[in-house]
N, C-alpha and C. Protein backbone atom coordinates (compact mmCIF):
# COMPACT_ATOMS: atom_id res chain seq x y z
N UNK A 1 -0.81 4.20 -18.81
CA UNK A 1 0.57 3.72 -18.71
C UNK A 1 1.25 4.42 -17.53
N UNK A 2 2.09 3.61 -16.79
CA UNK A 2 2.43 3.97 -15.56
C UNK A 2 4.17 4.21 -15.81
N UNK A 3 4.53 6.09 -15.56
CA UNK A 3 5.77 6.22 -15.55
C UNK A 3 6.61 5.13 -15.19
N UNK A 4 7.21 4.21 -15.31
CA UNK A 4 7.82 3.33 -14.41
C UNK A 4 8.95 4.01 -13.71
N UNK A 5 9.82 5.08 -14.28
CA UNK A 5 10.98 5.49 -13.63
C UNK A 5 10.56 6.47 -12.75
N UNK A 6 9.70 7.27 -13.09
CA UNK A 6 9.05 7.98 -11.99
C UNK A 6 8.58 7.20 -10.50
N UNK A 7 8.05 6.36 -10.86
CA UNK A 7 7.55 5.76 -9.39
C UNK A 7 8.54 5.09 -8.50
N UNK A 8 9.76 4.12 -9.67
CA UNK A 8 11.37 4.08 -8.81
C UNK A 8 11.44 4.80 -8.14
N UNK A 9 11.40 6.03 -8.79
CA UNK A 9 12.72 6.88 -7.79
C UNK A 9 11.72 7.48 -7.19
N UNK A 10 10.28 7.46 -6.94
CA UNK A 10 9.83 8.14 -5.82
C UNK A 10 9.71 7.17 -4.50
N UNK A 11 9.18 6.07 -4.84
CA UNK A 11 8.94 5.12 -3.87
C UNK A 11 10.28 4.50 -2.86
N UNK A 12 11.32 5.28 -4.13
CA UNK A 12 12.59 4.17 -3.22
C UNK A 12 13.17 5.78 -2.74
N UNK A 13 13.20 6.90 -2.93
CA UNK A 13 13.22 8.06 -2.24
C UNK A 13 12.28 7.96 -0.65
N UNK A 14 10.77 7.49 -1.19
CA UNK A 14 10.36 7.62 0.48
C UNK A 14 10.29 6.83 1.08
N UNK A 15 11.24 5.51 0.41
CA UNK A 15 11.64 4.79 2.02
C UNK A 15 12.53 4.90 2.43
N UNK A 16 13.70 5.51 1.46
CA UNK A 16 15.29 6.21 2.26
C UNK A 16 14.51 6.78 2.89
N UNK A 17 13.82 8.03 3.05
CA UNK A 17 13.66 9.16 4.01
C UNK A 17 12.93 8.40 5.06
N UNK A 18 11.93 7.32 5.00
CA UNK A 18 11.39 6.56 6.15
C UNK A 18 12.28 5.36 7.24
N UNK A 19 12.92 5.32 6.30
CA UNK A 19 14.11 4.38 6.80
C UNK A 19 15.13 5.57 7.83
N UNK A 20 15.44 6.34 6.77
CA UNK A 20 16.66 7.14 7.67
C UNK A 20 15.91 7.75 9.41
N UNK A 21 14.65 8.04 9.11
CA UNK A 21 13.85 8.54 10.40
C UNK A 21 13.76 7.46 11.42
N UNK A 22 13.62 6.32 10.84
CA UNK A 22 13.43 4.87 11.60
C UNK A 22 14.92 4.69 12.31
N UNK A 23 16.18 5.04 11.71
CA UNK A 23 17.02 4.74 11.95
C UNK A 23 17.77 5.54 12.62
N UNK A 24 17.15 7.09 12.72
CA UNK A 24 17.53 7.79 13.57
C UNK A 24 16.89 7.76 15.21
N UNK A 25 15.66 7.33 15.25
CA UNK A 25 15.36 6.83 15.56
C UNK A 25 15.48 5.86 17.16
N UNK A 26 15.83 4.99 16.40
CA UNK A 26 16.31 3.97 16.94
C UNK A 26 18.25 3.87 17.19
N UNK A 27 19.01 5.33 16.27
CA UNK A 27 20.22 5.50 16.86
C UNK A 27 20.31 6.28 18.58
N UNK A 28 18.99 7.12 18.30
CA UNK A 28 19.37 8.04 19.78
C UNK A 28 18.45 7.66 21.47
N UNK A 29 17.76 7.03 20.68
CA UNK A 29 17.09 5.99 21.77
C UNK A 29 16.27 4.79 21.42
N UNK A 30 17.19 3.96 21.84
CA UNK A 30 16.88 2.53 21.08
C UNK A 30 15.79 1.65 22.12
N UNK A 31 16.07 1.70 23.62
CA UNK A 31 15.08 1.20 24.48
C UNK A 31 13.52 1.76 24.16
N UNK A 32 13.73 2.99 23.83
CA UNK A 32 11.82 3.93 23.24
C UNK A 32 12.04 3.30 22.12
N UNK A 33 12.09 3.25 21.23
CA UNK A 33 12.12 2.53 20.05
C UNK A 33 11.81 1.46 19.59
N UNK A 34 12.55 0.65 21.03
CA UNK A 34 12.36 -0.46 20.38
C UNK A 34 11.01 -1.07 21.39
N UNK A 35 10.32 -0.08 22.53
CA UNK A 35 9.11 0.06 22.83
C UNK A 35 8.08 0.14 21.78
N UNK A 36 8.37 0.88 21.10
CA UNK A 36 7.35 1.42 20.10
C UNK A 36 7.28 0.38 19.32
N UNK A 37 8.24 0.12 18.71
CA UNK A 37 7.75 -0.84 17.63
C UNK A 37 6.98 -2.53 18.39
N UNK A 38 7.19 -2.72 19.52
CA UNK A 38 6.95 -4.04 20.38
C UNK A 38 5.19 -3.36 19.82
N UNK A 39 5.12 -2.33 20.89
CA UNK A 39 3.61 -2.35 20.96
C UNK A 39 2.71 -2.35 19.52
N UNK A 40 3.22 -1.87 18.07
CA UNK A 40 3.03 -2.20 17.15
C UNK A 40 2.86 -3.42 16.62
N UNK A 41 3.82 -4.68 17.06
CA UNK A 41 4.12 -5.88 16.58
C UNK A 41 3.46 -6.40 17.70
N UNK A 42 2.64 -5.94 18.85
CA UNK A 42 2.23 -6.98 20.02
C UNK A 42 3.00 -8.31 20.38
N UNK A 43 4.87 -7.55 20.42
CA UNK A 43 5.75 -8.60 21.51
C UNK A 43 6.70 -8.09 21.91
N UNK A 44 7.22 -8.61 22.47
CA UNK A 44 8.55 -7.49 23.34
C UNK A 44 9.70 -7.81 22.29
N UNK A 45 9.92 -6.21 22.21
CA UNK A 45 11.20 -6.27 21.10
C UNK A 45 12.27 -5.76 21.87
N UNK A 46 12.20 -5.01 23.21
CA UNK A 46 13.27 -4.84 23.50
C UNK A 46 14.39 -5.51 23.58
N UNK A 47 14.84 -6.63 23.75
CA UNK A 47 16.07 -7.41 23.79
C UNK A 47 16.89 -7.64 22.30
N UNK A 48 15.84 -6.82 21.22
CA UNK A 48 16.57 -7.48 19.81
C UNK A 48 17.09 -6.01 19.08
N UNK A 49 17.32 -5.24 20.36
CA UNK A 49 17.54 -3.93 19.56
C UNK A 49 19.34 -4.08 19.70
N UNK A 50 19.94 -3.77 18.43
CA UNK A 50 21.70 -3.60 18.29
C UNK A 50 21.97 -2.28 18.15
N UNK A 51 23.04 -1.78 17.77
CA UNK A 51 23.71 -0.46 18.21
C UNK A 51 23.66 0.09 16.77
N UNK A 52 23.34 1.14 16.27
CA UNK A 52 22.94 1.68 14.92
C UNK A 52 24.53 2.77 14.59
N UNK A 53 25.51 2.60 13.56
CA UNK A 53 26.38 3.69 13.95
C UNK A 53 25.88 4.29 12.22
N UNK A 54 26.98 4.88 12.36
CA UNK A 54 26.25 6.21 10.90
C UNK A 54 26.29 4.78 9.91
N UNK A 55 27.72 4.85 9.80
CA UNK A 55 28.08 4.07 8.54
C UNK A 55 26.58 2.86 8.56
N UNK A 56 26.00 2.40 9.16
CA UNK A 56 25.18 1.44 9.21
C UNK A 56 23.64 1.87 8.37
N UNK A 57 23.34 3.25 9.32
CA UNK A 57 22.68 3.86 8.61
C UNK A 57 22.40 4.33 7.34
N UNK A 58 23.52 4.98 7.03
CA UNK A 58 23.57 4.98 5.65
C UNK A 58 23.79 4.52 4.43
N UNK A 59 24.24 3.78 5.04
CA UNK A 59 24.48 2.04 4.14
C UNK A 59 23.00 1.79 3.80
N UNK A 60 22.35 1.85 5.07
CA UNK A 60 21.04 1.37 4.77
C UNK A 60 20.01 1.89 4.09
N UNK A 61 20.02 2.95 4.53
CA UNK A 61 19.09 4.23 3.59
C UNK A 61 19.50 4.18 2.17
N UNK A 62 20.93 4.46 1.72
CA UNK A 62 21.22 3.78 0.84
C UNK A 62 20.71 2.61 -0.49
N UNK A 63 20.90 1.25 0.64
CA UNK A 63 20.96 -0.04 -0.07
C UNK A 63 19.39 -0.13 -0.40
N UNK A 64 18.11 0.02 0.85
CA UNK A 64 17.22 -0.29 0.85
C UNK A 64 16.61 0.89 -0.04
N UNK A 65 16.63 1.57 0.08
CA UNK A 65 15.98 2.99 -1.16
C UNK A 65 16.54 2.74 -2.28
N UNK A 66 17.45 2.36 -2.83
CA UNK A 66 17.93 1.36 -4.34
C UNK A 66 17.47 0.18 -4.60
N UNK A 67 17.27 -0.71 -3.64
CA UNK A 67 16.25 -2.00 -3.92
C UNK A 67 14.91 -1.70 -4.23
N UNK A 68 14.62 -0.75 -2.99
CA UNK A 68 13.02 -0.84 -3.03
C UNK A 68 12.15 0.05 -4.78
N UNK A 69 13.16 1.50 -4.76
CA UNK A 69 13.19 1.97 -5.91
C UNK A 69 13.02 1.21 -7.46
N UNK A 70 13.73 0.21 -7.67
CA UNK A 70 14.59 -1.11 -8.49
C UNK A 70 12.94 -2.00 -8.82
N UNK A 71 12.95 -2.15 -7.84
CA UNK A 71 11.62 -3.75 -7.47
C UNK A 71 10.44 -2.40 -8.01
N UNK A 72 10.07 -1.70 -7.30
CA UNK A 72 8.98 -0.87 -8.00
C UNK A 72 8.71 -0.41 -9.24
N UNK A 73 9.78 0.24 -10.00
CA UNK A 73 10.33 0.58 -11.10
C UNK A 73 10.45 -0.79 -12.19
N UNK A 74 10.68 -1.80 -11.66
CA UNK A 74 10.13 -3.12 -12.71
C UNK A 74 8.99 -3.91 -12.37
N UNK A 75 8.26 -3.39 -11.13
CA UNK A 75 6.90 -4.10 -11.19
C UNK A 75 5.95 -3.29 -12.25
N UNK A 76 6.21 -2.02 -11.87
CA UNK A 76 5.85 -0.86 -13.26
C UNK A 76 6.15 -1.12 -14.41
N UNK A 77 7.22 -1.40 -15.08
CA UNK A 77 7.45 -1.88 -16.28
C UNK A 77 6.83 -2.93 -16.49
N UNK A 78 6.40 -3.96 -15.81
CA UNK A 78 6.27 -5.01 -16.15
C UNK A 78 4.87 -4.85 -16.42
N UNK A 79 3.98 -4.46 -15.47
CA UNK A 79 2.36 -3.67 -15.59
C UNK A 79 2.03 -3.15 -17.04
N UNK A 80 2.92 -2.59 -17.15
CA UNK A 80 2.97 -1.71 -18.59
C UNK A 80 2.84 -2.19 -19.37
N UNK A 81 3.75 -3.65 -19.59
CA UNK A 81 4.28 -5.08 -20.63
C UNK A 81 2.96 -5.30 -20.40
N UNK A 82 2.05 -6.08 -19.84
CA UNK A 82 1.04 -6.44 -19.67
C UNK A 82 -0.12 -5.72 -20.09
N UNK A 83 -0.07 -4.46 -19.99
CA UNK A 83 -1.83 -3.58 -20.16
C UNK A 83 -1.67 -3.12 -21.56
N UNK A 84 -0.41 -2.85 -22.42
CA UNK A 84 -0.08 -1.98 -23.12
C UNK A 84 -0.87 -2.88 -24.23
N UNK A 85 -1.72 -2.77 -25.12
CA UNK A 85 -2.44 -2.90 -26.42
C UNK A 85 -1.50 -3.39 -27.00
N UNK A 86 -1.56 -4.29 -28.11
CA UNK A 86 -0.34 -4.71 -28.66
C UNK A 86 -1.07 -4.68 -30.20
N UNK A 87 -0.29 -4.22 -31.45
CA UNK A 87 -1.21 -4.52 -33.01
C UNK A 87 -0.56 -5.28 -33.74
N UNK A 88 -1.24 -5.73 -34.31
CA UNK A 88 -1.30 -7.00 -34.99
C UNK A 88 -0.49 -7.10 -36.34
C-alpha cells in the first residue's frame, strides 16, 4: 500500500523546488535559458521567452507544486482503491 499523502507532498515539494530553479533561472538570464531549453527541445525557443517577475514565480511554484502534489496524492489513492484485497 502506497502512502498516498506522503508521495503528495513529496512529489509536489520537488517540483516547487524544480520549478522555482527553472524559474530562477530563466528570471536572471532568459536568452541562456531559453538556449538551453531550445537545444533540449531541438528548436529555437529563444523568441518565446517573457519576463519572469517574483510575484509570477511564486505564484507558480506555488500553484504548480499544489496541483502536481493533488494529481499524485489521488493517483495513489486511487492505486490503493484498486490493489487493496477486498473480503467478502
Amino acid at each position: 500500500m502506497i502512502k498516498s499523502r506522503s508521495l503528495g507532498l513529496s512529489a509536489g515539494t520537488v517540483t516547487a523546488i524544480a520549478f522555482g530553479i527553472c524559474g530562477l533561472f530563466f528570471a536572471l538570464a532568459p536568452a541562456s535559458s531559453a538556449a538551453v531549453m531550445g537545444w533540449i527541445m531541438h528548436s529555437d525557443t529563444t523568441m518565446m521567452t517573457h519576463r519572469v517577475s517574483a510575484f509570477s514565480l511564486i505564484a507558480g511554484v506555488v500553484v504548480l507544486g499544489v496541483y502536481v502534489g493533488l494529481i499524485v496524492g489521488l493517483i495513489a489513492a486511487f492505486y490503493n482503491r484498486l490493489t487493496t484485497q477486498r473480503t467478502a
